[in-house]
C-alpha atoms as a PDB file:
ATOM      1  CA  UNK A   1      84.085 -75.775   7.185  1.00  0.00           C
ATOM      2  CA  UNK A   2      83.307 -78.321  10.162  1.00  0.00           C
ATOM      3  CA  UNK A   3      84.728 -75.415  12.860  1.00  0.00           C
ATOM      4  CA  UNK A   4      81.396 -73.306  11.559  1.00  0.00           C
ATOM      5  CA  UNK A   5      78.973 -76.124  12.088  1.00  0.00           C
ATOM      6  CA  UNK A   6      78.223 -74.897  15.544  1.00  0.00           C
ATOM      7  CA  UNK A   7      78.134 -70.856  14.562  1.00  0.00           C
ATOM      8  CA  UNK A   8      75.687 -71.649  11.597  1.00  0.00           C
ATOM      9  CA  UNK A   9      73.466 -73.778  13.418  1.00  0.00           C
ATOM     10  CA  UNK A  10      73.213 -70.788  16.346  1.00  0.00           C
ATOM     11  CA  UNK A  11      72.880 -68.011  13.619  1.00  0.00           C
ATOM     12  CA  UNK A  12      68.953 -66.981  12.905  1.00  0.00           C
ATOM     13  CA  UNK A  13      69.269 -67.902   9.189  1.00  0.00           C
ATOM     14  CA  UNK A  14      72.934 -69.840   8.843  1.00  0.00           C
ATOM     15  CA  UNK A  15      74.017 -70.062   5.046  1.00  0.00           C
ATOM     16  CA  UNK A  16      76.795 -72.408   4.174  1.00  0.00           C
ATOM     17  CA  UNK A  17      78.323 -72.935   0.489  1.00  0.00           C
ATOM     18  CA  UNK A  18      76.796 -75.702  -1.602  1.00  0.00           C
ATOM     19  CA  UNK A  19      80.296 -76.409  -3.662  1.00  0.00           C
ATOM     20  CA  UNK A  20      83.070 -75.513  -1.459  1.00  0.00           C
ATOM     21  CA  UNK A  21      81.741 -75.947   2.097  1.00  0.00           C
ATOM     22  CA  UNK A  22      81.639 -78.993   4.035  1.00  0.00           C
ATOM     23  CA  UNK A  23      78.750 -81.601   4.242  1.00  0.00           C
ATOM     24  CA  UNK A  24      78.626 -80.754   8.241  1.00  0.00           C
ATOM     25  CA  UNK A  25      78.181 -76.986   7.228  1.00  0.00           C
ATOM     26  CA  UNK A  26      75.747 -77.678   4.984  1.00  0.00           C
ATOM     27  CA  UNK A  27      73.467 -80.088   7.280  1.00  0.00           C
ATOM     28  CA  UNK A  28      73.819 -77.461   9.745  1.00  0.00           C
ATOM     29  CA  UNK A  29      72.647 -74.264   7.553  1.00  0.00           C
ATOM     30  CA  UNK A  30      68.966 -73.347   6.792  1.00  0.00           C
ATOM     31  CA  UNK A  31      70.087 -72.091   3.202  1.00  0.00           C
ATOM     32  CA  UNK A  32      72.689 -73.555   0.961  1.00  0.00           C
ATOM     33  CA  UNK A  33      74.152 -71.187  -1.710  1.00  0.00           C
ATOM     34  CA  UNK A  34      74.468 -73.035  -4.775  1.00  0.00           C
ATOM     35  CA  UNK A  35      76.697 -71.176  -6.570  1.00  0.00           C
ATOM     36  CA  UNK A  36      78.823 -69.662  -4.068  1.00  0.00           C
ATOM     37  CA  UNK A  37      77.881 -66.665  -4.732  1.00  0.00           C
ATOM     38  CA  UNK A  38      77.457 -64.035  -1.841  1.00  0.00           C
ATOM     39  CA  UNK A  39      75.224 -61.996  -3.980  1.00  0.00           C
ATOM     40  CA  UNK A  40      72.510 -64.647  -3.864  1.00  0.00           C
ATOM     41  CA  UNK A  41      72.055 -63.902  -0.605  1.00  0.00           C
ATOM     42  CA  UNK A  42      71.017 -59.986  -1.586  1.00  0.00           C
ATOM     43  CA  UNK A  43      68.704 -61.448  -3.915  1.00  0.00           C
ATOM     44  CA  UNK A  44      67.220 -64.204  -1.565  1.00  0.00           C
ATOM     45  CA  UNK A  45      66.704 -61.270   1.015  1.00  0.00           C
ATOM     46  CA  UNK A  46      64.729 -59.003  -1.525  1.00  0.00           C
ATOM     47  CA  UNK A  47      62.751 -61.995  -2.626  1.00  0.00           C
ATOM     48  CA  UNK A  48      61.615 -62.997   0.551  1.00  0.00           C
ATOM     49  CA  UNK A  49      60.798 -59.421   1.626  1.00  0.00           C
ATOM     50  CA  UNK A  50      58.439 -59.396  -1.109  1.00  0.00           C
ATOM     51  CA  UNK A  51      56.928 -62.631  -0.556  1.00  0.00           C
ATOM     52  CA  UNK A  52      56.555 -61.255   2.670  1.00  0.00           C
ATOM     53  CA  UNK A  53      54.716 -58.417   1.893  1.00  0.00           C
ATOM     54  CA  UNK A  54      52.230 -59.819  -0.803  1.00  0.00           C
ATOM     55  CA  UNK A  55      51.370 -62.345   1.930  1.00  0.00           C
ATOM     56  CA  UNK A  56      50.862 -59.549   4.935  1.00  0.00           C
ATOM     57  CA  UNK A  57      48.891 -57.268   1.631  1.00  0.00           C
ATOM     58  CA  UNK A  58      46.647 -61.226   1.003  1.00  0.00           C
ATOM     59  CA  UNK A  59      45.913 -60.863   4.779  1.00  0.00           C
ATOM     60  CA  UNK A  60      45.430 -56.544   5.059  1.00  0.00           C
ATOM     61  CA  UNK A  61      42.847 -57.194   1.863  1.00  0.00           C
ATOM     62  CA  UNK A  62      40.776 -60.524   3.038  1.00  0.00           C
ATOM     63  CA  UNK A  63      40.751 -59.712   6.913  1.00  0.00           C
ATOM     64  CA  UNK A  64      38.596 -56.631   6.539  1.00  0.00           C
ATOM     65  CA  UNK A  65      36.646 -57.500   3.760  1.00  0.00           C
ATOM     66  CA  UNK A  66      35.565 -60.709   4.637  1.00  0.00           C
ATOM     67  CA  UNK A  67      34.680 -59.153   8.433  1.00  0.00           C
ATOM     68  CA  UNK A  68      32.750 -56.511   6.691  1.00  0.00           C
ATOM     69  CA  UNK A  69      30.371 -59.759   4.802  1.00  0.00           C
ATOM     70  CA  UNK A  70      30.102 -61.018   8.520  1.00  0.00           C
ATOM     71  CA  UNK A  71      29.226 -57.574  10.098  1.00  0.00           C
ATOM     72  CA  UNK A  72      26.507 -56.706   7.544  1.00  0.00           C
ATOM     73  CA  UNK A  73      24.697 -60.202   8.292  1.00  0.00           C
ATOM     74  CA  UNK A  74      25.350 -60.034  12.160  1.00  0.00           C
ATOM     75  CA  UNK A  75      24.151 -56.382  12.093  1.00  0.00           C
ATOM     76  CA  UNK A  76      20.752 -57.224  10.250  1.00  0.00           C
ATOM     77  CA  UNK A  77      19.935 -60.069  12.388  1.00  0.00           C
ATOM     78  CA  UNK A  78      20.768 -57.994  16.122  1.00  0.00           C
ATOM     79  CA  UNK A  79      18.814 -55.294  14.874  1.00  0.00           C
ATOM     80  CA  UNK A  80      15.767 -57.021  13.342  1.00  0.00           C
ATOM     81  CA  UNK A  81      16.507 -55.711   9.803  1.00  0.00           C
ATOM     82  CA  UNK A  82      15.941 -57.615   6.029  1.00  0.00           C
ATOM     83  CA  UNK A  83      19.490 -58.713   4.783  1.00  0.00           C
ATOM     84  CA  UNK A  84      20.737 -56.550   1.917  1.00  0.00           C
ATOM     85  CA  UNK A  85      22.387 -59.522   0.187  1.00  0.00           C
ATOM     86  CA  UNK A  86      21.646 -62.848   0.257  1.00  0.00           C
ATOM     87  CA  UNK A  87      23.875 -65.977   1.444  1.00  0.00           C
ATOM     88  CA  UNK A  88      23.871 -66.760  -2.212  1.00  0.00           C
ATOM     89  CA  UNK A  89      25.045 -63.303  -3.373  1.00  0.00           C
ATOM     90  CA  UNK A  90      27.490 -63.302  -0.310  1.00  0.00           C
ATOM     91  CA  UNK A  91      28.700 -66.790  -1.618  1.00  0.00           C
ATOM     92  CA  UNK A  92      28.955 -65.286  -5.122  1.00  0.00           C
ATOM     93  CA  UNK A  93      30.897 -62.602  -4.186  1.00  0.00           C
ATOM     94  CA  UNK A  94      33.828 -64.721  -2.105  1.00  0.00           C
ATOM     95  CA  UNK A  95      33.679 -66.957  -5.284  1.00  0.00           C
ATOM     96  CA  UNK A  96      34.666 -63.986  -7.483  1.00  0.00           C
ATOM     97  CA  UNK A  97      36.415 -61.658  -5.203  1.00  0.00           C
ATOM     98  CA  UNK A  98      38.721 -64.048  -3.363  1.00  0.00           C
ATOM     99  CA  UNK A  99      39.693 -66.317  -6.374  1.00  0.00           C
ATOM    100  CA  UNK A 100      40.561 -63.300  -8.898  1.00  0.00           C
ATOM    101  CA  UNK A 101      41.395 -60.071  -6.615  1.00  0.00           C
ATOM    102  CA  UNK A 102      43.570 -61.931  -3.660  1.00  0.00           C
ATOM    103  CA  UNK A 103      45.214 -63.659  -6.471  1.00  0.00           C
ATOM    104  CA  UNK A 104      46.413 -60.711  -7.589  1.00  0.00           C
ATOM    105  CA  UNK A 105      48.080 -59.403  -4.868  1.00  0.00           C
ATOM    106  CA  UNK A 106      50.510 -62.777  -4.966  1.00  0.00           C
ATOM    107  CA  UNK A 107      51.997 -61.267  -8.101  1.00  0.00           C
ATOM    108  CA  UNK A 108      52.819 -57.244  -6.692  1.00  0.00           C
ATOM    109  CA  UNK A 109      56.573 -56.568  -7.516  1.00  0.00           C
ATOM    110  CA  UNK A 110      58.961 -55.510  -4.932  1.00  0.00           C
ATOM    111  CA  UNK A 111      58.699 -51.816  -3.754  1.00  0.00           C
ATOM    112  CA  UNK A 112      61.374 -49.591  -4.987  1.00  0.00           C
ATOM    113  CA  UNK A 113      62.479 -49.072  -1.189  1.00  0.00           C
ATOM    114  CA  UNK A 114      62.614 -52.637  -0.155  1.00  0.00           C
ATOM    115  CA  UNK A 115      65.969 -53.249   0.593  1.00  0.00           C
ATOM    116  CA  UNK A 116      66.572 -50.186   2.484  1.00  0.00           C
ATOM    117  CA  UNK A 117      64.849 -51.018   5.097  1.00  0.00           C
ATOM    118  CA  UNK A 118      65.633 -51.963   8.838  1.00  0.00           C
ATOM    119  CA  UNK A 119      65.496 -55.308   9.202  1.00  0.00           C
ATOM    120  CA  UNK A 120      62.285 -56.946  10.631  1.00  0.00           C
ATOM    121  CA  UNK A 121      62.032 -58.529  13.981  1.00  0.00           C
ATOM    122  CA  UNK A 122      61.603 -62.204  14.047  1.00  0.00           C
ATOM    123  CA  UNK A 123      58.989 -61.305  17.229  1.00  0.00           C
ATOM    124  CA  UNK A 124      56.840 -59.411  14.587  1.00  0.00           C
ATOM    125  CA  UNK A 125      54.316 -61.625  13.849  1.00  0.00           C
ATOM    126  CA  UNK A 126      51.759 -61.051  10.623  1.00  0.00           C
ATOM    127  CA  UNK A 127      48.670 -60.122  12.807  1.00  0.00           C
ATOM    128  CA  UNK A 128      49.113 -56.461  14.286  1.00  0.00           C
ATOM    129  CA  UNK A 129      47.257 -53.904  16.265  1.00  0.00           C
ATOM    130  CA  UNK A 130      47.229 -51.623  13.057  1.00  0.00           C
ATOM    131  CA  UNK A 131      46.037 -55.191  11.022  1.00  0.00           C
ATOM    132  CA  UNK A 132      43.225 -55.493  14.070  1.00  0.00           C
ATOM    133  CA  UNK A 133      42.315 -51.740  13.902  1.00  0.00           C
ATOM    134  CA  UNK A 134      42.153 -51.753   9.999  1.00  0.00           C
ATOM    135  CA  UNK A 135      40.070 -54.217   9.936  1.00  0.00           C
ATOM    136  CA  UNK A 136      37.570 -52.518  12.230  1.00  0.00           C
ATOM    137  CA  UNK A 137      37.841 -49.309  10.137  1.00  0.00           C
ATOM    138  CA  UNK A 138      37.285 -51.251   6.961  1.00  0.00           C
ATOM    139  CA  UNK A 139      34.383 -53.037   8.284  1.00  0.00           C
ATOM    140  CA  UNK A 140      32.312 -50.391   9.850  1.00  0.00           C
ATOM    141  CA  UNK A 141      32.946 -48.441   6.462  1.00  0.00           C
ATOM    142  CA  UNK A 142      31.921 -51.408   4.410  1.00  0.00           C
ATOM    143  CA  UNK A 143      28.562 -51.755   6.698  1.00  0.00           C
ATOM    144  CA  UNK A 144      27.942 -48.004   6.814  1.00  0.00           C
ATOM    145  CA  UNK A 145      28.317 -47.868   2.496  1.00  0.00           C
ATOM    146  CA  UNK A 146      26.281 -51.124   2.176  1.00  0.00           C
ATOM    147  CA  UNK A 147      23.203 -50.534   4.432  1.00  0.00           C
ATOM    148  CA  UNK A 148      22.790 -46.750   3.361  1.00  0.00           C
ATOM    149  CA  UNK A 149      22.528 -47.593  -0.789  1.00  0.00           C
ATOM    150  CA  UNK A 150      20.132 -50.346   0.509  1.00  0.00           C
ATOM    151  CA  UNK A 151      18.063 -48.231   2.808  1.00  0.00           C
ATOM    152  CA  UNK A 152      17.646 -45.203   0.239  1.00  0.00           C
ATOM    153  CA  UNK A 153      17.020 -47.846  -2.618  1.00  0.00           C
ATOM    154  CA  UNK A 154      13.710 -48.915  -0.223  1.00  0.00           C
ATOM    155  CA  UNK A 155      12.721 -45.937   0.974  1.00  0.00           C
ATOM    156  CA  UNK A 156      12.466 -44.777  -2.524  1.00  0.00           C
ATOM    157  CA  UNK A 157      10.252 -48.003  -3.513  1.00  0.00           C
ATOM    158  CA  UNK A 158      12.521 -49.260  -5.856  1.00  0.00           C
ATOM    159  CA  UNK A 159      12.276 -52.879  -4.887  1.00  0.00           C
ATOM    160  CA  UNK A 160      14.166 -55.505  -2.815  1.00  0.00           C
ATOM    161  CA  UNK A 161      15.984 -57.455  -5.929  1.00  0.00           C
ATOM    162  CA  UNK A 162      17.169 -53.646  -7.002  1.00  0.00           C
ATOM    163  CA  UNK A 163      17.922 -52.436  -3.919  1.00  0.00           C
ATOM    164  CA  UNK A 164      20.301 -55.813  -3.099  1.00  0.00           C
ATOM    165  CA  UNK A 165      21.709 -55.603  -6.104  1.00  0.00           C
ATOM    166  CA  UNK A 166      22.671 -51.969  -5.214  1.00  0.00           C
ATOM    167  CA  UNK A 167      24.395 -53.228  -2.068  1.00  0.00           C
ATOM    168  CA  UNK A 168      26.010 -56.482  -3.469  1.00  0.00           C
ATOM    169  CA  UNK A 169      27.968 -53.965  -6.437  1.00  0.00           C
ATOM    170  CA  UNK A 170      28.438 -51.811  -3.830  1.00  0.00           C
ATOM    171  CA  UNK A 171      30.503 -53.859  -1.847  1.00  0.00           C
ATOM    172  CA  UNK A 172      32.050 -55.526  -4.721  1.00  0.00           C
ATOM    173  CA  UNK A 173      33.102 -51.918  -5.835  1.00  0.00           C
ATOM    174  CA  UNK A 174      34.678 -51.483  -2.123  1.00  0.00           C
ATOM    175  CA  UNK A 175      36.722 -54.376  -1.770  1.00  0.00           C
ATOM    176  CA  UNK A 176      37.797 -53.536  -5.683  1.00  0.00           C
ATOM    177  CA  UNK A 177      39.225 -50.086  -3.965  1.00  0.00           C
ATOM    178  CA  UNK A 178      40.610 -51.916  -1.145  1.00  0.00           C
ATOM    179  CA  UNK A 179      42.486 -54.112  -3.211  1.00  0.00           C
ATOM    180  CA  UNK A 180      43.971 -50.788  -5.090  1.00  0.00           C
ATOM    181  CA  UNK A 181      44.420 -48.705  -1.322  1.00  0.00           C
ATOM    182  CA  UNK A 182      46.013 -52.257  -0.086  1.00  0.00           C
ATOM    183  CA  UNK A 183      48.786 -52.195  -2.727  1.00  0.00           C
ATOM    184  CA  UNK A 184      50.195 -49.153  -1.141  1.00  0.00           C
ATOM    185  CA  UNK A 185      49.087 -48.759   2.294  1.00  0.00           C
ATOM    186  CA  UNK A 186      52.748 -49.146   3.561  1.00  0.00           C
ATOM    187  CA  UNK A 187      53.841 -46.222   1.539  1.00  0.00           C
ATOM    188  CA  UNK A 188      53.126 -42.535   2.713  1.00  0.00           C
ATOM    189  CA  UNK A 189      51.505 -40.186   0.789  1.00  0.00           C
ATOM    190  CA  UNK A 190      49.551 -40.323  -2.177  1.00  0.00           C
ATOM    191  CA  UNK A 191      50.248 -39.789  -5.671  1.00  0.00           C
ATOM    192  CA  UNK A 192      48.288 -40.460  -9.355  1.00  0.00           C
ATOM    193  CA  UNK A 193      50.421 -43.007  -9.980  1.00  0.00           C
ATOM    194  CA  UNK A 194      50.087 -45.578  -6.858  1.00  0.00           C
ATOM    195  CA  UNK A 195      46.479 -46.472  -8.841  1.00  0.00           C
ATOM    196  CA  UNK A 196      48.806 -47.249 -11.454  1.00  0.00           C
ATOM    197  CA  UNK A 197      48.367 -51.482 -11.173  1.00  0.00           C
ATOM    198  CA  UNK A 198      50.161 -54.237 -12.855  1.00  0.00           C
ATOM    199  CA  UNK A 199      48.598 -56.342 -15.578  1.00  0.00           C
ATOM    200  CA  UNK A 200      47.252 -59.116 -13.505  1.00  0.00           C
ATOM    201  CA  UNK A 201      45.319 -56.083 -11.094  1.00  0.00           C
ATOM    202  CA  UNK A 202      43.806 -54.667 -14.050  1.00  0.00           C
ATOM    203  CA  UNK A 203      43.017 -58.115 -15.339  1.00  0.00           C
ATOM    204  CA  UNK A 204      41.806 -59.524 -12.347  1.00  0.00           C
ATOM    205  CA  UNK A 205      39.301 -56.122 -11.589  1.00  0.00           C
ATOM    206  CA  UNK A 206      38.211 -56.439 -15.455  1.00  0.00           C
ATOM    207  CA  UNK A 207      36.880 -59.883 -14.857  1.00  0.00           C
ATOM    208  CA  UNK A 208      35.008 -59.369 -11.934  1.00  0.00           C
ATOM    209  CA  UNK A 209      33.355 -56.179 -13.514  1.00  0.00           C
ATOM    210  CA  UNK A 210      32.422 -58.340 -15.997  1.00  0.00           C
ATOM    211  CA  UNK A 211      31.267 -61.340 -13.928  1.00  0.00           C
ATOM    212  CA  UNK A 212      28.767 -58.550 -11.910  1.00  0.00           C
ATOM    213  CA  UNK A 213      27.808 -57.667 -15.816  1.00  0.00           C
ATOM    214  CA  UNK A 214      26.580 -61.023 -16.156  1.00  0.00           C
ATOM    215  CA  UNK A 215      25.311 -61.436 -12.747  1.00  0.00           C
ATOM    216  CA  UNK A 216      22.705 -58.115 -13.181  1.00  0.00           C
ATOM    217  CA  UNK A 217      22.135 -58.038 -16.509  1.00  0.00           C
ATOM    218  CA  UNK A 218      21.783 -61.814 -17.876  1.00  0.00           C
ATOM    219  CA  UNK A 219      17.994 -63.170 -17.041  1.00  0.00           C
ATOM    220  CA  UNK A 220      19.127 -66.500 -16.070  1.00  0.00           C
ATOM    221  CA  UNK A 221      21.771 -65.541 -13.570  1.00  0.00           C
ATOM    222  CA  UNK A 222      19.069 -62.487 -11.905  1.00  0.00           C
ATOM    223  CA  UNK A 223      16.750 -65.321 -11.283  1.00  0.00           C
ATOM    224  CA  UNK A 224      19.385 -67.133  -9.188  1.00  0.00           C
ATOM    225  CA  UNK A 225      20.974 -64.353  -7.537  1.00  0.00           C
ATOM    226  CA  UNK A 226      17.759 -62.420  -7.213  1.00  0.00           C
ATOM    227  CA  UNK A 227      19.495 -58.745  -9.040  1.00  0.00           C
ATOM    228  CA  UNK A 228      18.259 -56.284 -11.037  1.00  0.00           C
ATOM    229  CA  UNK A 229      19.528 -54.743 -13.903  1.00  0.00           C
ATOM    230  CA  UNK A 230      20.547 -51.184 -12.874  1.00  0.00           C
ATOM    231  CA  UNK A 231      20.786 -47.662 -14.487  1.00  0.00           C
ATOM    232  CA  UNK A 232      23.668 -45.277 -15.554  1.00  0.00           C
ATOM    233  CA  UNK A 233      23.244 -43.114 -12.628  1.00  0.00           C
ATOM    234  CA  UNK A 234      23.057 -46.003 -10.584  1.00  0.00           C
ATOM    235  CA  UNK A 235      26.355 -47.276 -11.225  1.00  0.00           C
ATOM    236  CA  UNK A 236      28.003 -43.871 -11.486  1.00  0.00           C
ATOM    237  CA  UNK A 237      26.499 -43.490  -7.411  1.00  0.00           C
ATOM    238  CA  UNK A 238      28.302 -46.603  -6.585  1.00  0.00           C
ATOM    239  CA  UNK A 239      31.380 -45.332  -7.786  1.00  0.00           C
ATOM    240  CA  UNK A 240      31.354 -42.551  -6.109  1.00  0.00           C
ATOM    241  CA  UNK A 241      31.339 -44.368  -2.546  1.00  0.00           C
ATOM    242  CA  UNK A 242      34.003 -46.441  -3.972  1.00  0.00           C
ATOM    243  CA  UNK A 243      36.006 -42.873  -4.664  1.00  0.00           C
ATOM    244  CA  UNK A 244      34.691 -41.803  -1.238  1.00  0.00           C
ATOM    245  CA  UNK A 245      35.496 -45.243   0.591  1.00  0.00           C
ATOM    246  CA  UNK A 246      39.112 -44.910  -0.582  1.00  0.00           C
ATOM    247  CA  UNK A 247      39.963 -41.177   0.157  1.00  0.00           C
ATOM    248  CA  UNK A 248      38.609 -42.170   3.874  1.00  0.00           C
ATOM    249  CA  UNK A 249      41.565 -45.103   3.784  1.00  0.00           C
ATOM    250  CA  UNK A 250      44.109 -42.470   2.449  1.00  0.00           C
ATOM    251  CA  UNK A 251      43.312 -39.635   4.768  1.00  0.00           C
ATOM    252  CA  UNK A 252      43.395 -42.039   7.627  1.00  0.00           C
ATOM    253  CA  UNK A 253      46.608 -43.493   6.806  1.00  0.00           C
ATOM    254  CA  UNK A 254      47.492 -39.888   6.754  1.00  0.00           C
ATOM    255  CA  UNK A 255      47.027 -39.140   9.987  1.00  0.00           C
ATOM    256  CA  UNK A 256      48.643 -42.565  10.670  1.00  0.00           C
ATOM    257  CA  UNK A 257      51.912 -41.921   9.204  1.00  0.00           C
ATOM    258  CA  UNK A 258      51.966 -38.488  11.146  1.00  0.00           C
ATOM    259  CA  UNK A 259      51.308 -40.029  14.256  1.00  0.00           C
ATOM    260  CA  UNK A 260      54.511 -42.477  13.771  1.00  0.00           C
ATOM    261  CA  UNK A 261      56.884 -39.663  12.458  1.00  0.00           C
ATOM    262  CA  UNK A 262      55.834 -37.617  15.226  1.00  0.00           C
ATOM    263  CA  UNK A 263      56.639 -41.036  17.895  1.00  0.00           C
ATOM    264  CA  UNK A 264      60.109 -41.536  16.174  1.00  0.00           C
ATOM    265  CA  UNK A 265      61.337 -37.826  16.651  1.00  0.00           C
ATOM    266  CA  UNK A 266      60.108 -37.707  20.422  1.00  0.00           C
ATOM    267  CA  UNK A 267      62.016 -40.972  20.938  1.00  0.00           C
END
């Protein structure tokens, strides 16, 4: 009615009935049930929760990933060093990465625990100190995996367009772990089936494989991207930092998770 005019327009999120409630309530209510159904409201909660968290998982995945491009080019030019991937190889790899892997994210279903949580502070803003110190975790792991491949690939004469094309899968191969670690980096613990994607993850990881397919292996695109085409055992050695890369993430939110149970019982 008009009497709750004043309480709705004080509430945090004031909801007011879209047939039976008054044109006052209404104007003064950030949401307007339709239907008058108070149920709506349980599933406008859960569905902004999840929005929620596929936006903070978009920002956990590009943050750290894009910071580890940055570090690798900063770290070659302060230390005098030959750039493992070019600016056209790092401009290939936002193109493909960004468009088809973040996109992804935007469609993760809601976690099976989502409405029993506490709910969030409206102080709690998207950028954290566990978002800063990921991304520094992320990065220096992303520079460490990147300039090692590249350094071994030279110091065992291979060749520069091998050895960058070495370090561009490799970090293509690391963000596609990230995006998989990402997807349940709020959860604790690790089980088989948190690698267990949806379609569009799956999809999304197939067509970049396939895009860095074309990128090494097609003559025309290795003369504009400057790659190589490389061997089995090549390939299999990038996976295995991507393995490596993620059981780093896992064992360190690990420790993480410990350190806030242990907080909670000494409060």
């Amino acid at each position: 009615g008009v009497n709750d005019s004043p309480a709705l327009k004080r509430a945090d999120i004031g909801i007011a009935m879209g047939k039976k409630g008054s044109e006052a309530a209404k104007e003064a209510a950030e949401i307007v049930l339709a239907d008058d159904n108070f149920a709506s409201i349980v599933a406008a909660v859960k569905e902004g929760r999840t929005v929620y968290d596929n936006i903070r998982k978009v920002i956990f995945w590009l943050l750290p990933t894009n910071t580890g491009e940055a570090m690798i080019v900063i770290v070659a030019l302060l230390l005098g060093l030959a750039l493992p991937i070019t600016p056209v190889q790092i401009l290939w790899i936002n193109l493909i990465t960004a468009i088809t892997l973040g996109f992804a994210l935007a469609f993760e279903p809601s976690d099976s625990d989502i409405m029993k949580r506490a709910p969030r502070s409206n102080q709690t803003g998207l950028i954290s100190g566990q978002l800063i110190l990921h991304v520094l975790t992320v990065s220096m792991l992303i520079v460490m995996a990147v300039f090692s491949i590249y350094g071994v690939a030279i110091s065992q004469n291979l060749g520069e367009p091998l050895a960058r094309t070495l370090a561009l899968n490799t970090l293509v191969v690391l963000e596609i772990f990230h995006l998989l670690y990402i997807r349940n980096a709020s959860r604790p613990g690790f089980n088989v089936s948190m690698l267990k994607g949806t379609k569009v993850v799956w999809l999304t990881i197939t067509l970049v494989l396939m895009a860095q397919i074309i990128v090494c292996y097609v003559p025309f695109f290795q003369s504009v991207f400057g790659t190589a085409a490389l061997s089995a055992i090549q390939l299999f050695s990038i996976l295995i930092l991507g393995v490596l890369f993620y059981c780093i993430l896992e064992v360190e939110k690990h420790f993480r998770f410990k350190l806030i149970f242990k907080n909670k019982v000494s409060e």
